[in-house]
PDB file of N, CA and C in Angstrom:
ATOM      1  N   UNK A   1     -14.288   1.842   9.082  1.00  0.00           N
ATOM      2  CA  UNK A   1     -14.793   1.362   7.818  1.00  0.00           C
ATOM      3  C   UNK A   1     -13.623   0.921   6.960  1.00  0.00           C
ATOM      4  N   UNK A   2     -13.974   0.197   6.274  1.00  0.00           N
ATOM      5  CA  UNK A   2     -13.362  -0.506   5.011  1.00  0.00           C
ATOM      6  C   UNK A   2     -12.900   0.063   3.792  1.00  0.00           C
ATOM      7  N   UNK A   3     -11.613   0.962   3.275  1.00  0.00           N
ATOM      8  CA  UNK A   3     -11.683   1.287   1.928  1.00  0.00           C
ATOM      9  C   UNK A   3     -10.347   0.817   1.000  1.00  0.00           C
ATOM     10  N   UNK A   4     -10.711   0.753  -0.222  1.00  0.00           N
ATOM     11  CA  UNK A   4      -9.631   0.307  -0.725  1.00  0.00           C
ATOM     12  C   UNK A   4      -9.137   1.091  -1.232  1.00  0.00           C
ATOM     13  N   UNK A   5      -7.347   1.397  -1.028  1.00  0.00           N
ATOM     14  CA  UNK A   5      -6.897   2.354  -1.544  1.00  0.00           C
ATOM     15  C   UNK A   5      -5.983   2.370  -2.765  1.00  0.00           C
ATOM     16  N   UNK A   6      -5.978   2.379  -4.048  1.00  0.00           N
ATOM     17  CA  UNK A   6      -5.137   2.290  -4.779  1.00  0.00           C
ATOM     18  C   UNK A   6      -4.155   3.665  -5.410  1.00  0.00           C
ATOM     19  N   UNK A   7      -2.901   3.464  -5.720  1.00  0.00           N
ATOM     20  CA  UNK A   7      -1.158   4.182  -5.500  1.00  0.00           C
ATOM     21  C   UNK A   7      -0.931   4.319  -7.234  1.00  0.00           C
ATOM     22  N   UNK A   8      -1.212   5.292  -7.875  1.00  0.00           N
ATOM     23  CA  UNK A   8      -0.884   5.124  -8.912  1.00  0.00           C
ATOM     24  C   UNK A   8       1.027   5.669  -9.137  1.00  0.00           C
ATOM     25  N   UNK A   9       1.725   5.653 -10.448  1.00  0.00           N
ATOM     26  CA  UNK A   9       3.112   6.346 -11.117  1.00  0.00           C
ATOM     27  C   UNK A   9       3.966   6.586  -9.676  1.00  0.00           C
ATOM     28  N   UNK A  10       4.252   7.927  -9.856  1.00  0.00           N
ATOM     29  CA  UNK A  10       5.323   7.812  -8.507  1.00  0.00           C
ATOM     30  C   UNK A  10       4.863   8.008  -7.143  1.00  0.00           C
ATOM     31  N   UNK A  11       3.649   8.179  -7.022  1.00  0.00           N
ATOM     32  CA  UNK A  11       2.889   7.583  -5.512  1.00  0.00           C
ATOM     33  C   UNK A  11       3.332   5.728  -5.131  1.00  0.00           C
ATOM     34  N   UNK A  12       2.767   4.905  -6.750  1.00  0.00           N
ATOM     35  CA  UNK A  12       3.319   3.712  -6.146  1.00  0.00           C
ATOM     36  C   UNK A  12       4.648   2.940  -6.089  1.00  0.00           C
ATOM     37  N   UNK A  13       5.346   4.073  -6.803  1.00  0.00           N
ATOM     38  CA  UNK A  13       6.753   3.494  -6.882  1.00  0.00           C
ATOM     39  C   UNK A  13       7.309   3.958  -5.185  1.00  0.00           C
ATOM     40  N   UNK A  14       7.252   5.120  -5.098  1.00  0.00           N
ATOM     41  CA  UNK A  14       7.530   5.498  -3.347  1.00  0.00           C
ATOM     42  C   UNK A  14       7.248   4.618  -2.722  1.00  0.00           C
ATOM     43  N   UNK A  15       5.974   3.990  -2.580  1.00  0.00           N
ATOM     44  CA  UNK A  15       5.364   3.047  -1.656  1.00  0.00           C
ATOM     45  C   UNK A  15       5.780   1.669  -1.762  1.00  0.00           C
ATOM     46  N   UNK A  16       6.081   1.423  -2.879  1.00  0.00           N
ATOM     47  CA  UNK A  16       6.284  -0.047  -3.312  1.00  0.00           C
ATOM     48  C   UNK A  16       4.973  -1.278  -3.264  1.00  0.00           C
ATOM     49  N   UNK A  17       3.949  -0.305  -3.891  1.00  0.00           N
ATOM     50  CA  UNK A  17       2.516  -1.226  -3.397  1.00  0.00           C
ATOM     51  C   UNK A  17       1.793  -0.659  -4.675  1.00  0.00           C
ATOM     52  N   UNK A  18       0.736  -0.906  -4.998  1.00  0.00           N
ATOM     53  CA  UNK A  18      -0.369  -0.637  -5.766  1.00  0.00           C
ATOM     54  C   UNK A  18      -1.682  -0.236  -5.510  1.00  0.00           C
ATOM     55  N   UNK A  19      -1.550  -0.989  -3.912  1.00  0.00           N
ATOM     56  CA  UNK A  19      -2.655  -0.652  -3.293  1.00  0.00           C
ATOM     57  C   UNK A  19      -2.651  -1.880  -2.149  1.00  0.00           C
ATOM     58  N   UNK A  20      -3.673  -1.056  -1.551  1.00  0.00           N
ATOM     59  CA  UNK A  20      -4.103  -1.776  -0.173  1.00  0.00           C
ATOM     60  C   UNK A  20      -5.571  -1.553   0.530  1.00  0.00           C
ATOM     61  N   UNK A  21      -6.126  -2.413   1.387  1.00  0.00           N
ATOM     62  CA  UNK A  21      -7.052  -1.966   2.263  1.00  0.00           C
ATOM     63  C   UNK A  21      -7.013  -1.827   3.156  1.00  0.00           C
ATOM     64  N   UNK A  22      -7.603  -0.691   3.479  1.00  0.00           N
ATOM     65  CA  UNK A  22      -7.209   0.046   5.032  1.00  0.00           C
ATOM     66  C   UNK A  22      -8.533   0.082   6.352  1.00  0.00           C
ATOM     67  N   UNK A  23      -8.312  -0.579   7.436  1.00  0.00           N
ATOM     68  CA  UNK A  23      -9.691   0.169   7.834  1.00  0.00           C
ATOM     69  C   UNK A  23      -9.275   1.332   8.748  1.00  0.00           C
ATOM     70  N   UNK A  24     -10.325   2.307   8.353  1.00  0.00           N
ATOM     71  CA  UNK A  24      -9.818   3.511   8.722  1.00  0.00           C
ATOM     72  C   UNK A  24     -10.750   4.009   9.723  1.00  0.00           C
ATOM     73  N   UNK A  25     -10.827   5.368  10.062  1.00  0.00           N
ATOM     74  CA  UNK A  25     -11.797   5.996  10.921  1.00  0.00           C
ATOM     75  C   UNK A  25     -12.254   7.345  10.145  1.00  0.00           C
ATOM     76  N   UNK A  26     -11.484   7.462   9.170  1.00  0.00           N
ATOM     77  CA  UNK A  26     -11.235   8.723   8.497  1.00  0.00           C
ATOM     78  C   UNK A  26     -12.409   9.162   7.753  1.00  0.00           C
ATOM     79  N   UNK A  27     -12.933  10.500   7.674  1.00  0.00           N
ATOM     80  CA  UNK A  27     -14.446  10.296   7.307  1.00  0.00           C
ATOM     81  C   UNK A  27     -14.266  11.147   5.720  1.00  0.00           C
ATOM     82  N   UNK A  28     -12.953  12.273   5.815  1.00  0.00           N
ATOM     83  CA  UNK A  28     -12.952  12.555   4.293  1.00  0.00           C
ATOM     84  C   UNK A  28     -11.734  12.089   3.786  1.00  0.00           C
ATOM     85  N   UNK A  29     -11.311  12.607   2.314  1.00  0.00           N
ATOM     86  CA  UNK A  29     -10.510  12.482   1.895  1.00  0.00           C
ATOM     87  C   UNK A  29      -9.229  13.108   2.419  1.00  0.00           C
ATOM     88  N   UNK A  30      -9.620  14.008   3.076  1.00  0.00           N
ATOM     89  CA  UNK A  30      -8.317  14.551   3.522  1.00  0.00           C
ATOM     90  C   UNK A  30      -8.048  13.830   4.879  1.00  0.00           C
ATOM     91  N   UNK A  31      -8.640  13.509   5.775  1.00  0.00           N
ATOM     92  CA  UNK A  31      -8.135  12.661   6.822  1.00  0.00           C
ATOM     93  C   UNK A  31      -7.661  11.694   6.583  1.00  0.00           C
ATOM     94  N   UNK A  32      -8.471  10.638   5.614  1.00  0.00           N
ATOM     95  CA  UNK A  32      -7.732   9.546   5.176  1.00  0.00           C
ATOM     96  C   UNK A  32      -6.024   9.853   4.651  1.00  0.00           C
ATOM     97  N   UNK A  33      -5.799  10.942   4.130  1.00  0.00           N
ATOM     98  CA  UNK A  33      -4.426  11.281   3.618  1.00  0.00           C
ATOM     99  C   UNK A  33      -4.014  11.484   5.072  1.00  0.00           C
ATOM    100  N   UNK A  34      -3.962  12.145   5.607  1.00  0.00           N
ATOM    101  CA  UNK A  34      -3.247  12.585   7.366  1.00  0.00           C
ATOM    102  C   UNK A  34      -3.436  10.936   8.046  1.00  0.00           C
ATOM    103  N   UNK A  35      -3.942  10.576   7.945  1.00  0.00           N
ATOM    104  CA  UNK A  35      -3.972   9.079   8.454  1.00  0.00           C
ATOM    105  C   UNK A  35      -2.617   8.487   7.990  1.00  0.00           C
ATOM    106  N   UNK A  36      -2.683   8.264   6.334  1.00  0.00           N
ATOM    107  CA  UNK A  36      -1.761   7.731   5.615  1.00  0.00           C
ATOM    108  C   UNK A  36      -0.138   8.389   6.197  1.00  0.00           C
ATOM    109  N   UNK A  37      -0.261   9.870   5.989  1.00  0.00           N
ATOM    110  CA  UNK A  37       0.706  10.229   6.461  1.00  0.00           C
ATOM    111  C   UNK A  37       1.564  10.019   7.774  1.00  0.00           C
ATOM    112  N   UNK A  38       0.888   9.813   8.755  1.00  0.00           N
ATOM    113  CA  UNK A  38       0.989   9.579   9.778  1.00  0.00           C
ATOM    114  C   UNK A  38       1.386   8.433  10.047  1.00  0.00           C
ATOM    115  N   UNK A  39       1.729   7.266   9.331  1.00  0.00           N
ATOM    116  CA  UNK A  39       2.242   6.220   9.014  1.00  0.00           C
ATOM    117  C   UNK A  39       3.954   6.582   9.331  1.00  0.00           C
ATOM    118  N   UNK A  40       4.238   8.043   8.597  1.00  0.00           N
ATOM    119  CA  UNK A  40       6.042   8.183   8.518  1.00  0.00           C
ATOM    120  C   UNK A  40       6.403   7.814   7.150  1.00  0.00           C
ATOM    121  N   UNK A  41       8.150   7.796   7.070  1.00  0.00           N
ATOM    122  CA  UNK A  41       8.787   6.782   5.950  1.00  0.00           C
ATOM    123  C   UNK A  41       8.037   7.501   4.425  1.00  0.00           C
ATOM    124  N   UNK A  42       8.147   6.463   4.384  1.00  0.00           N
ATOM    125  CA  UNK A  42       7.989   6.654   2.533  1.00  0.00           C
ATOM    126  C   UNK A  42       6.607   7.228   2.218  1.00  0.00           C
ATOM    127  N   UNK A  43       5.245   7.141   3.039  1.00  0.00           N
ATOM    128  CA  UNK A  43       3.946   7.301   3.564  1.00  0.00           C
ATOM    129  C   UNK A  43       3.866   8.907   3.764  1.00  0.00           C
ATOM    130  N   UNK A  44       4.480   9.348   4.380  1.00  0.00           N
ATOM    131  CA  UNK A  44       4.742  11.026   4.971  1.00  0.00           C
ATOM    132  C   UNK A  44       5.039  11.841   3.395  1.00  0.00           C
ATOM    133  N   UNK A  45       6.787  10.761   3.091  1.00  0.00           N
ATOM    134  CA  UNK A  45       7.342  11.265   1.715  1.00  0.00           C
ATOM    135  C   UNK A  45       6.342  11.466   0.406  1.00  0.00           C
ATOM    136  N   UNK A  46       5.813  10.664   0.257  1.00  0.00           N
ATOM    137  CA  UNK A  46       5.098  10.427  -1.053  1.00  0.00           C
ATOM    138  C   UNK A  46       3.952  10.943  -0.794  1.00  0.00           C
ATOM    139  N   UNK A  47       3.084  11.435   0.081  1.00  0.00           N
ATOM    140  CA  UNK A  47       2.010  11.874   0.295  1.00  0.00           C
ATOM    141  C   UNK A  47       1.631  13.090   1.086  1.00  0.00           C
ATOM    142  N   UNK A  48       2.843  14.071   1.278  1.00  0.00           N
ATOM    143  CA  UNK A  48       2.967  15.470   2.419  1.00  0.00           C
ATOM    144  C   UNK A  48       2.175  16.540   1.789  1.00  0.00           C
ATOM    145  N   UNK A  49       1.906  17.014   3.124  1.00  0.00           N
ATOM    146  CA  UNK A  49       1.100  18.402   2.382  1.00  0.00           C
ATOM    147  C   UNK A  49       2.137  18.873   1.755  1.00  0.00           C
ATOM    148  N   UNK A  50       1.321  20.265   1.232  1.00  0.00           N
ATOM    149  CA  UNK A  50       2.331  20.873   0.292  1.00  0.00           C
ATOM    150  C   UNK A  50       2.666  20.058  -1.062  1.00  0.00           C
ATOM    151  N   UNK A  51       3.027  18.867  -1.264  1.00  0.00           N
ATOM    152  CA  UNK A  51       3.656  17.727  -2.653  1.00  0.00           C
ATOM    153  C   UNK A  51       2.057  17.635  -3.243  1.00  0.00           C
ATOM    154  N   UNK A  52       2.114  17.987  -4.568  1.00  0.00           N
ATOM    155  CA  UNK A  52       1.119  17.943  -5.379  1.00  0.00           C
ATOM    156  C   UNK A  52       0.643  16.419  -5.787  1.00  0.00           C
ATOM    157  N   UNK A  53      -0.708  16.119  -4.850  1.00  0.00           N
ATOM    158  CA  UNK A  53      -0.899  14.925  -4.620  1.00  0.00           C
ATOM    159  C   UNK A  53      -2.626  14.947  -5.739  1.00  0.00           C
ATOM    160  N   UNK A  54      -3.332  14.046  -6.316  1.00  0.00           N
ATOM    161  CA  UNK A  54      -4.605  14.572  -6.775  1.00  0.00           C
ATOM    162  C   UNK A  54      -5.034  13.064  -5.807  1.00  0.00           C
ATOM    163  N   UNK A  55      -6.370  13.304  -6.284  1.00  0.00           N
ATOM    164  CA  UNK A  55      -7.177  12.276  -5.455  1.00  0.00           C
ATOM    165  C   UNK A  55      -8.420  11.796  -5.938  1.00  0.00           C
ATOM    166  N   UNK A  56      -8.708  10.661  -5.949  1.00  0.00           N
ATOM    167  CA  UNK A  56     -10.174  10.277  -6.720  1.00  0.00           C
ATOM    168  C   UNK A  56     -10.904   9.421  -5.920  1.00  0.00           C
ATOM    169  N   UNK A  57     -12.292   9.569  -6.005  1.00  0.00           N
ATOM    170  CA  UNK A  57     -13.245   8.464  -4.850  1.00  0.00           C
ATOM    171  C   UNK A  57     -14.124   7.759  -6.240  1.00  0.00           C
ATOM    172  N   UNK A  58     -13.633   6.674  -6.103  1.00  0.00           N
ATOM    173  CA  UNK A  58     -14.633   5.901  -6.879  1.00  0.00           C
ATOM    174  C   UNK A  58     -14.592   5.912  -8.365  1.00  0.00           C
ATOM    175  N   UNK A  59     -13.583   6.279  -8.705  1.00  0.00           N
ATOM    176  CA  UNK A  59     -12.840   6.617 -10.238  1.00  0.00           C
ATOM    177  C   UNK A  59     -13.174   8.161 -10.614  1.00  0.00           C
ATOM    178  N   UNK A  60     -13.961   8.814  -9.425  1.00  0.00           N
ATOM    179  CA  UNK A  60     -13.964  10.367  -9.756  1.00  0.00           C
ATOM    180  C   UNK A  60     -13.393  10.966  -8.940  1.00  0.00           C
ATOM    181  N   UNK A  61     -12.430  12.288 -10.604  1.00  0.00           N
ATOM    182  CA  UNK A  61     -11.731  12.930  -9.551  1.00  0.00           C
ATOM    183  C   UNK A  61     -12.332  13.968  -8.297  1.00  0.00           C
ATOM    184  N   UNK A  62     -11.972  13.815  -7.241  1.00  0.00           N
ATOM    185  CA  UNK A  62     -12.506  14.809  -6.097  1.00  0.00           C
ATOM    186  C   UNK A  62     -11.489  15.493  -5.385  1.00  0.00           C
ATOM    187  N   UNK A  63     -12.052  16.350  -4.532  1.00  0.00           N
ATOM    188  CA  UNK A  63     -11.424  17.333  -3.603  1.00  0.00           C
ATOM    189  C   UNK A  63     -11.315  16.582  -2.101  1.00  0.00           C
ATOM    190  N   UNK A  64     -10.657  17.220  -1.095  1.00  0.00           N
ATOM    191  CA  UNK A  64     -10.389  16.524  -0.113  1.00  0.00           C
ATOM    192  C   UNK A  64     -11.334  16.344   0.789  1.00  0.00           C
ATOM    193  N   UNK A  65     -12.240  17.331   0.691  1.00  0.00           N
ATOM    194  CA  UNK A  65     -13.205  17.277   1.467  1.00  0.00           C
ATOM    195  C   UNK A  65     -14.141  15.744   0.934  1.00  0.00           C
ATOM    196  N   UNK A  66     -14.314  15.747   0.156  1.00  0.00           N
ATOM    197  CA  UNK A  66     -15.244  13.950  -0.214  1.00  0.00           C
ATOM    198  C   UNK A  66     -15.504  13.244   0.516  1.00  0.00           C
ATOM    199  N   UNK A  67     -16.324  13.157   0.876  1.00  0.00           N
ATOM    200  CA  UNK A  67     -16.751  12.034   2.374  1.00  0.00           C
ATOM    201  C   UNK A  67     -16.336  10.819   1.486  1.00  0.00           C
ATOM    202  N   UNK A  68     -15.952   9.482   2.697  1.00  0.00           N
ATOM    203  CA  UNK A  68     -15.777   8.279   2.244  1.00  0.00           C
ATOM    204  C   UNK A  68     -17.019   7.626   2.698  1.00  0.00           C
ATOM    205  N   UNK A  69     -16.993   6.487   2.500  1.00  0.00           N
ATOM    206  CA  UNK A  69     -18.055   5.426   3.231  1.00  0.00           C
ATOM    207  C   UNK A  69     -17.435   4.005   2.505  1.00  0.00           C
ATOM    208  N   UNK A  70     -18.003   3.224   3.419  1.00  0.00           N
ATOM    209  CA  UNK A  70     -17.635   1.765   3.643  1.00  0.00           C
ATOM    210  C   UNK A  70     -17.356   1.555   2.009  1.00  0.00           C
ATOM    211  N   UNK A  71     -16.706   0.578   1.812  1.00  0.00           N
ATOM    212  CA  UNK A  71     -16.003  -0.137   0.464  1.00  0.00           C
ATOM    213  C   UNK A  71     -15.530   0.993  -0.440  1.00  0.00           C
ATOM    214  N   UNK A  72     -15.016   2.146  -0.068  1.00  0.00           N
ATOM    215  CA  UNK A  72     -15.019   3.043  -1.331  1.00  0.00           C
ATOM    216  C   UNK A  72     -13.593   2.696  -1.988  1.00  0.00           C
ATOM    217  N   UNK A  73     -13.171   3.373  -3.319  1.00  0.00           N
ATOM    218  CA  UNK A  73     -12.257   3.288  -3.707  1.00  0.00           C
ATOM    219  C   UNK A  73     -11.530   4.303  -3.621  1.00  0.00           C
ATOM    220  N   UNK A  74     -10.235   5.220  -3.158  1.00  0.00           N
ATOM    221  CA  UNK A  74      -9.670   5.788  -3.201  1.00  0.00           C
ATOM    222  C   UNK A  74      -8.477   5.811  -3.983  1.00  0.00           C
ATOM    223  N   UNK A  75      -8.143   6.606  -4.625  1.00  0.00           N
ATOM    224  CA  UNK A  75      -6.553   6.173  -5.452  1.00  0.00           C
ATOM    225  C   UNK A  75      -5.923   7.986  -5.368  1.00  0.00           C
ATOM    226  N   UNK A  76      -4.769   7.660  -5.256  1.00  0.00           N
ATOM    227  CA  UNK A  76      -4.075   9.033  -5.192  1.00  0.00           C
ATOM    228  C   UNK A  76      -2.718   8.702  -6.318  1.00  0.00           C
ATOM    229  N   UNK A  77      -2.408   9.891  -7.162  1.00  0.00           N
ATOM    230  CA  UNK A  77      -1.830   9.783  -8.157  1.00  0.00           C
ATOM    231  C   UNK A  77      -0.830  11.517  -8.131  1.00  0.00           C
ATOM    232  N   UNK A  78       0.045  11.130  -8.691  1.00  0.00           N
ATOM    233  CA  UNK A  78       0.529  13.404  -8.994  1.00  0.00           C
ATOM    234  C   UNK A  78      -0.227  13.721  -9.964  1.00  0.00           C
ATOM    235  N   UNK A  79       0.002  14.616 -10.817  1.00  0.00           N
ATOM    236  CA  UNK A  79      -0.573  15.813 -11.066  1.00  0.00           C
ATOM    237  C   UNK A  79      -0.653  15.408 -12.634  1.00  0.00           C
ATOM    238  N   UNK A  80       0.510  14.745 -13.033  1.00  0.00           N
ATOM    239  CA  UNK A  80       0.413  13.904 -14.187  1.00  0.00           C
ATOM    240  C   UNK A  80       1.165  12.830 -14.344  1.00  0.00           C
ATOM    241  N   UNK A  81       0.534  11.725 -15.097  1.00  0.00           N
ATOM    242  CA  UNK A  81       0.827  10.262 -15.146  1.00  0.00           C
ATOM    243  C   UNK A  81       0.641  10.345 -16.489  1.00  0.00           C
ATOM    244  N   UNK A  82       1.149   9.307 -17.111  1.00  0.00           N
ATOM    245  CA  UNK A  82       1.786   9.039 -18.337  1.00  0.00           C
ATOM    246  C   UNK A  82       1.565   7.096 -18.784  1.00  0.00           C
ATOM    247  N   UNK A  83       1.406   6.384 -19.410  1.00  0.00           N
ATOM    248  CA  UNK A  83       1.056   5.395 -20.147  1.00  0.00           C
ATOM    249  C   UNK A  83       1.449   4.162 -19.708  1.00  0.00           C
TER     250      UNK A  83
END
């Protein structure tokens, strides 16, 4: 499936992106992250377990468990962002 993922503060500065679409296989939020991770590089860095990552489906914040489905929006951000 199809989701779009958007990189907010120092998630997208690590990455050097804002966002992207991914098609994935990943059915929650947390696979989709182990997916991402699994990439390596800056992907592993900016997004490892353990590194206080938050996560939102669809402009709400959620937990990892969150099922995705086709066109969703995902965005991952730290813990606090600023203006």
């Amino acid at each position: 499936m199809k989701v779009q993922i958007r990189y907010f503060a120092s998630v997208r500065e690590a990455l050097a992106t804002s966002g992207e679409t991914v098609d994935t296989g990943a059915g929650t939020l947390a696979a989709l992250r182990d997916e991402l991770i699994a990439r390596g590089g800056a992907y592993a860095a900016a997004l490892a377990r353990g590194k206080a990552v938050r996560m939102a489906l669809d402009q709400a914040m959620s937990d990892e468990a969150a099922a995705l489905r086709e066109g969703c929006e995902v965005a991952f951000f730290p813990p606090v962002t600023g203006g």
